[in-house]
C-alpha atoms as a PDB file:
ATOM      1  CA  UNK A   1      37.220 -20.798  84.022  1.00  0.00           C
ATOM      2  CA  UNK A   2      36.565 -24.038  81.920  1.00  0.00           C
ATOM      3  CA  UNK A   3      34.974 -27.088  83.074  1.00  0.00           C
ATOM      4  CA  UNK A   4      36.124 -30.349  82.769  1.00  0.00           C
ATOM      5  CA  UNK A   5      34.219 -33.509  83.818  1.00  0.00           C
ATOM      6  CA  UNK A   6      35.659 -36.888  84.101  1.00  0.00           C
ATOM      7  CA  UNK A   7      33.662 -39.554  82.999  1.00  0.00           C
ATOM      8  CA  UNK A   8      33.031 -42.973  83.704  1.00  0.00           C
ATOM      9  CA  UNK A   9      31.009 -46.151  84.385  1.00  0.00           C
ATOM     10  CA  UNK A  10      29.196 -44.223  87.162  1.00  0.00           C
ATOM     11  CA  UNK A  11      27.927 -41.981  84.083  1.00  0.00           C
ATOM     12  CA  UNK A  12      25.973 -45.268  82.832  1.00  0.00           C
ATOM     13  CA  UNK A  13      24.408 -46.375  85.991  1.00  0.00           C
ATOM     14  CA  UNK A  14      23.132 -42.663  86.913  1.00  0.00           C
ATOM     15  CA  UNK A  15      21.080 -43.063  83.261  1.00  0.00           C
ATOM     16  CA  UNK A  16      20.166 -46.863  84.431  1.00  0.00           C
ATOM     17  CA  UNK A  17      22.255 -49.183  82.317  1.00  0.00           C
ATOM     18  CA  UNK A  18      22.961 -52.112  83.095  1.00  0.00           C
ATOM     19  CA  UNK A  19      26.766 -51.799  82.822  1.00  0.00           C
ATOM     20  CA  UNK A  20      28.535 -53.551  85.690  1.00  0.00           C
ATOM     21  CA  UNK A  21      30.586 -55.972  85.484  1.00  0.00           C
ATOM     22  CA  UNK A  22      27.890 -58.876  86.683  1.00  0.00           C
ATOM     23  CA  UNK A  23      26.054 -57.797  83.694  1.00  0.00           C
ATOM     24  CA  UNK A  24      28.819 -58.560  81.323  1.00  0.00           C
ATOM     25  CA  UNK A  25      29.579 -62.201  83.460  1.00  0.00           C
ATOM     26  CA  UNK A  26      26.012 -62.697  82.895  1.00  0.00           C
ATOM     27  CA  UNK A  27      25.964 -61.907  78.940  1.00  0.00           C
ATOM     28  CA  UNK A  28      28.836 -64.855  78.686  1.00  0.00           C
ATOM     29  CA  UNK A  29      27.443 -66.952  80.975  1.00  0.00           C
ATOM     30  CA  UNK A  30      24.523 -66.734  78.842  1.00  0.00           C
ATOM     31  CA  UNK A  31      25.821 -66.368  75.193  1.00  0.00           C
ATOM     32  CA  UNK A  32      29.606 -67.356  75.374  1.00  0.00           C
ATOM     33  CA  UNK A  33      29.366 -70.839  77.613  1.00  0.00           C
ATOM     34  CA  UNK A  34      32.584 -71.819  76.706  1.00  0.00           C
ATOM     35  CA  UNK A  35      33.941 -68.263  76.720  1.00  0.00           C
ATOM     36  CA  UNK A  36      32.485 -68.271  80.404  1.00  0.00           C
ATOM     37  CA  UNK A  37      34.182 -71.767  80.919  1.00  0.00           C
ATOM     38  CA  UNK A  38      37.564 -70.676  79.829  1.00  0.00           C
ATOM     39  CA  UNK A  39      37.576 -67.707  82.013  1.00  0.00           C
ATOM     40  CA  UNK A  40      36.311 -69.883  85.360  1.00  0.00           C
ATOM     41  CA  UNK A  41      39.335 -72.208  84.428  1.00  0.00           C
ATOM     42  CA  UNK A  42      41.972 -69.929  84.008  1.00  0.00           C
ATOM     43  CA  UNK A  43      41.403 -66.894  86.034  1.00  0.00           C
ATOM     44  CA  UNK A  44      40.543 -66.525  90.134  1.00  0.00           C
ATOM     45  CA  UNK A  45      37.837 -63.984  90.031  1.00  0.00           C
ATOM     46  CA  UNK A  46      36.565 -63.140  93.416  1.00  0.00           C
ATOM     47  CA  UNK A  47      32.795 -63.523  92.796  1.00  0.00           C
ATOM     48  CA  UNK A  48      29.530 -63.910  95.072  1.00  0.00           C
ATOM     49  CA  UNK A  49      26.777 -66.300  94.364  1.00  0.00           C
ATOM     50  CA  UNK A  50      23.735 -64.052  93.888  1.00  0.00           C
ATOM     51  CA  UNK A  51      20.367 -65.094  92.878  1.00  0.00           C
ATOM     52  CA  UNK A  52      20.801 -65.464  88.887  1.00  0.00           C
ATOM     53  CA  UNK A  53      17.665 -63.975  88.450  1.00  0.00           C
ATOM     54  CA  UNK A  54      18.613 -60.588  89.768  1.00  0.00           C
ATOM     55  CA  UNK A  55      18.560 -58.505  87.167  1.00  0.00           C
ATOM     56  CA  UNK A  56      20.223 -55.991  89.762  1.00  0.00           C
ATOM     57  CA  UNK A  57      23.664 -56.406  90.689  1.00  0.00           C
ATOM     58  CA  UNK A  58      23.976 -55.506  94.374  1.00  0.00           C
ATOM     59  CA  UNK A  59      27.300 -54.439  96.349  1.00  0.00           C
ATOM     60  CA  UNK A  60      28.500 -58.280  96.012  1.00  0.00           C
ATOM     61  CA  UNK A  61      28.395 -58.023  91.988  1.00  0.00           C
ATOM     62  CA  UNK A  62      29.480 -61.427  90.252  1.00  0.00           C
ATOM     63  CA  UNK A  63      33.023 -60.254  88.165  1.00  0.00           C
ATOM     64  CA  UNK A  64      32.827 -57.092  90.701  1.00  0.00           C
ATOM     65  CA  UNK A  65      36.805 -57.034  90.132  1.00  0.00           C
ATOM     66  CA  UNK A  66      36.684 -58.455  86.946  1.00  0.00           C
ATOM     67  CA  UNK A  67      39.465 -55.855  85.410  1.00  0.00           C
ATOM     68  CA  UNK A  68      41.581 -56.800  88.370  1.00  0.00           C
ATOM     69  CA  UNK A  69      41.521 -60.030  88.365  1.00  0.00           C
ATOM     70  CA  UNK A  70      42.211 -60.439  84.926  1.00  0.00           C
ATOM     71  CA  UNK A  71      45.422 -60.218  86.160  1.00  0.00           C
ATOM     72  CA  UNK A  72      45.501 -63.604  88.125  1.00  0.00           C
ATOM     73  CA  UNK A  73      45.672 -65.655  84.928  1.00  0.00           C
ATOM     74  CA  UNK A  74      46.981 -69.146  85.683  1.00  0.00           C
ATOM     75  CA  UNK A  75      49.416 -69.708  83.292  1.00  0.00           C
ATOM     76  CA  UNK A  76      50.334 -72.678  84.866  1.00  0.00           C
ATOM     77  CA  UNK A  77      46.613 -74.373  84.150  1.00  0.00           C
ATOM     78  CA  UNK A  78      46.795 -72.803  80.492  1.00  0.00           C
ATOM     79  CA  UNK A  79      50.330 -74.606  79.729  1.00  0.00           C
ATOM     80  CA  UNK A  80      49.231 -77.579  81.148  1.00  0.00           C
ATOM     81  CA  UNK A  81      46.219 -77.869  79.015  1.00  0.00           C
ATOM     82  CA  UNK A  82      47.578 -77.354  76.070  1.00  0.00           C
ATOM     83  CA  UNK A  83      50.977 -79.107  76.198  1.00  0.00           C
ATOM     84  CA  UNK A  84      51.016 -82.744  74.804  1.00  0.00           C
ATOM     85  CA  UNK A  85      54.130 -83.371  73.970  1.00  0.00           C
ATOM     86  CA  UNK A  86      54.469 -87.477  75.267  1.00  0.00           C
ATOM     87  CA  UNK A  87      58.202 -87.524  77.178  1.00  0.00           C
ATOM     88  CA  UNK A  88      58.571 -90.831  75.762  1.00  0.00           C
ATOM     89  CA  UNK A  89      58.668 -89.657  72.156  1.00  0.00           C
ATOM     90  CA  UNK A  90      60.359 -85.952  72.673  1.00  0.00           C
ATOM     91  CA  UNK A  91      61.881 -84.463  70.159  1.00  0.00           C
ATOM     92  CA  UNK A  92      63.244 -80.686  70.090  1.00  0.00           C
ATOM     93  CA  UNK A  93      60.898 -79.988  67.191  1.00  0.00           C
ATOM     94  CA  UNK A  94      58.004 -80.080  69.531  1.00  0.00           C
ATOM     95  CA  UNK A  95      59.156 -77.110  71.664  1.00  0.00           C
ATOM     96  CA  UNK A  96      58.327 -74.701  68.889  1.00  0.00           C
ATOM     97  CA  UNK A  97      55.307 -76.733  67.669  1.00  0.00           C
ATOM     98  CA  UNK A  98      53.949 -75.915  71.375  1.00  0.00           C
ATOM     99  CA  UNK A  99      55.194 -72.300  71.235  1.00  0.00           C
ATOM    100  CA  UNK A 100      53.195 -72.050  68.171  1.00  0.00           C
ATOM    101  CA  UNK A 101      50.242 -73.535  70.483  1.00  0.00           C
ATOM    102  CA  UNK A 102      50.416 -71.119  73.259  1.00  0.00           C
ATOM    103  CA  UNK A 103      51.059 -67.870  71.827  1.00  0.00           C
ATOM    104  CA  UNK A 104      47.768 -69.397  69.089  1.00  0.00           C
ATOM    105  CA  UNK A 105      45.586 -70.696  72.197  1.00  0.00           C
ATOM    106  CA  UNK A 106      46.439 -66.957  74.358  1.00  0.00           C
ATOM    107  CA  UNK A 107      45.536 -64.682  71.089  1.00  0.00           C
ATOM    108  CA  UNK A 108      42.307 -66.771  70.785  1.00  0.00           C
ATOM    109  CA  UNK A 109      41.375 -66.526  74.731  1.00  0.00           C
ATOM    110  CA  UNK A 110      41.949 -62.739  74.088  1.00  0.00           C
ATOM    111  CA  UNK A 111      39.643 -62.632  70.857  1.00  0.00           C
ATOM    112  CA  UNK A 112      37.146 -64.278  72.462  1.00  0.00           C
ATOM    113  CA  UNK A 113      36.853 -61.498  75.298  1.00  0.00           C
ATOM    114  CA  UNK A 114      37.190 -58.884  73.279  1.00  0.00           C
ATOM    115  CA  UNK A 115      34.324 -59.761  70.668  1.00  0.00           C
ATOM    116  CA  UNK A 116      32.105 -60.825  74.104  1.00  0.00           C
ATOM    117  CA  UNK A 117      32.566 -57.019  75.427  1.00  0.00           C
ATOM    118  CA  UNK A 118      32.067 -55.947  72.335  1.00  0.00           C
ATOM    119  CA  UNK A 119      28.816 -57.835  71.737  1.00  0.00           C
ATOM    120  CA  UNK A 120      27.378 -57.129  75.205  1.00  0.00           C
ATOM    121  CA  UNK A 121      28.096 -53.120  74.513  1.00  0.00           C
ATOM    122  CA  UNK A 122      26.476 -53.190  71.276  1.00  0.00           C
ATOM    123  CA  UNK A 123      23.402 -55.198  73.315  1.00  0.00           C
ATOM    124  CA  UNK A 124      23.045 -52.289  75.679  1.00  0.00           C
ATOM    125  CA  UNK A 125      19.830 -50.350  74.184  1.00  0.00           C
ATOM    126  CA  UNK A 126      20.724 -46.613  75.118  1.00  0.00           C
ATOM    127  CA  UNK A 127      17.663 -46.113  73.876  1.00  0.00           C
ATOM    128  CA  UNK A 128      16.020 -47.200  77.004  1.00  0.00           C
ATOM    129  CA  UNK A 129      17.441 -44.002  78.725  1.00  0.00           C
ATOM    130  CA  UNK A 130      16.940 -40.142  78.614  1.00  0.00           C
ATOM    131  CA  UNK A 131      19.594 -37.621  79.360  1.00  0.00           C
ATOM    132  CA  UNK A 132      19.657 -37.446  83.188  1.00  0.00           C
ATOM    133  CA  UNK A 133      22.098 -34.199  83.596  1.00  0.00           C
ATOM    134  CA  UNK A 134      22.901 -31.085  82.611  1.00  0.00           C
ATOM    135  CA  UNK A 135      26.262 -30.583  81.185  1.00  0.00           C
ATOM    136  CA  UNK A 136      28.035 -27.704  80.262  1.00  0.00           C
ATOM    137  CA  UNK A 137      28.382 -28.806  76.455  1.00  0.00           C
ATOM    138  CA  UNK A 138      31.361 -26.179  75.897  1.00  0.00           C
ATOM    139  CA  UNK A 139      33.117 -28.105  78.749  1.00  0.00           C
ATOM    140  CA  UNK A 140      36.119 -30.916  78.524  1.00  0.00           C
ATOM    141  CA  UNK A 141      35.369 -34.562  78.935  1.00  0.00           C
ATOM    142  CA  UNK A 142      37.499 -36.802  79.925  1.00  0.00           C
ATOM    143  CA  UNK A 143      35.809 -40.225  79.177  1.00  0.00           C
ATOM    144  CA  UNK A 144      36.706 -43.793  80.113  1.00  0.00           C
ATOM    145  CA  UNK A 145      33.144 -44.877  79.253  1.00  0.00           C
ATOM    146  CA  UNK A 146      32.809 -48.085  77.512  1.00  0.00           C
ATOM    147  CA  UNK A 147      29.424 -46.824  75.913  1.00  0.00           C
ATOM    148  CA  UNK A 148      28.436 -43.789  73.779  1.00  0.00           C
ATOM    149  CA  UNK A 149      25.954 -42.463  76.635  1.00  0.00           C
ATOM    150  CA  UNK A 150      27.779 -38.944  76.754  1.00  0.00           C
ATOM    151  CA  UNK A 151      27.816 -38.448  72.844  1.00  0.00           C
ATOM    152  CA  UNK A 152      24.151 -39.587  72.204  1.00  0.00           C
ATOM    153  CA  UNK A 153      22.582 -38.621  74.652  1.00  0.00           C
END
């Protein structure tokens, strides 16, 4: 019979890394303000105020639903920022000039997440851990890690 273990965040925080999603709101709060901004403006993330100095995230994580509520983008705050077309002086023209806008401002909002995950992964030192389990390593793995835990170590 073959073995096949599934794989995921849990993987990190059993070899102590500091992968949750507080860490992450922590890294942009820190290193991407107006990343961290943006996201406060535009998205309802259910967070809890913990002591910023906790370097531990407890059961009340900051961004503990961050993947969810990703989800609960405002649109309706995003449009309104960005449109500035003055009623007064209209013209059709403008509609695609603020098409252009939108579909420019969303791909940015989305590049700017993506190279802030990416940065905070490449932060996490897997050198500060030592392998922690031991796998069967002519078993199947199924991974949804984010880091490369599982390979290197």
């Amino acid at each position: 019979m073959n073995t096949l273990y599934v794989i995921g965040n849990g993987f990190d925080l059993c070899h102590n890394l500091p992968t949750r999603w507080c860490h992450f709101y922590k890294f942009v709060k820190a290193n991407y303000e107006e990343l961290y901004f943006e996201l406060e403006k535009y998205f309802e993330f259910r967070i809890s105020e913990v002591d910023s100095n906790d370097i531990d995230c407890n059961e009340n994580d900051l961004w503990k639903y961050f993947e969810e509520d990703l989800g609960t983008f405002n649109y309706k705050v995003f449009y309104n920022n960005i449109c500035n077309i003055d009623i007064e002086y209209f013209k059709p023209s403008f509609v695609f000039g603020l098409e252009d806008d939108i579909e420019q401002q969303s791909e940015n909002l989305l590049e700017s997440i993506r190279k802030a995950f990416e940065d905070w992964l490449e932060c996490i030192d897997l050198d500060l851990t030592q392998r922690k389990l031991d796998l069967n390593e002519n078993a199947c793995f199924l991974s949804f890690n984010y880091t490369l835990v599982l390979q290197q170590i």
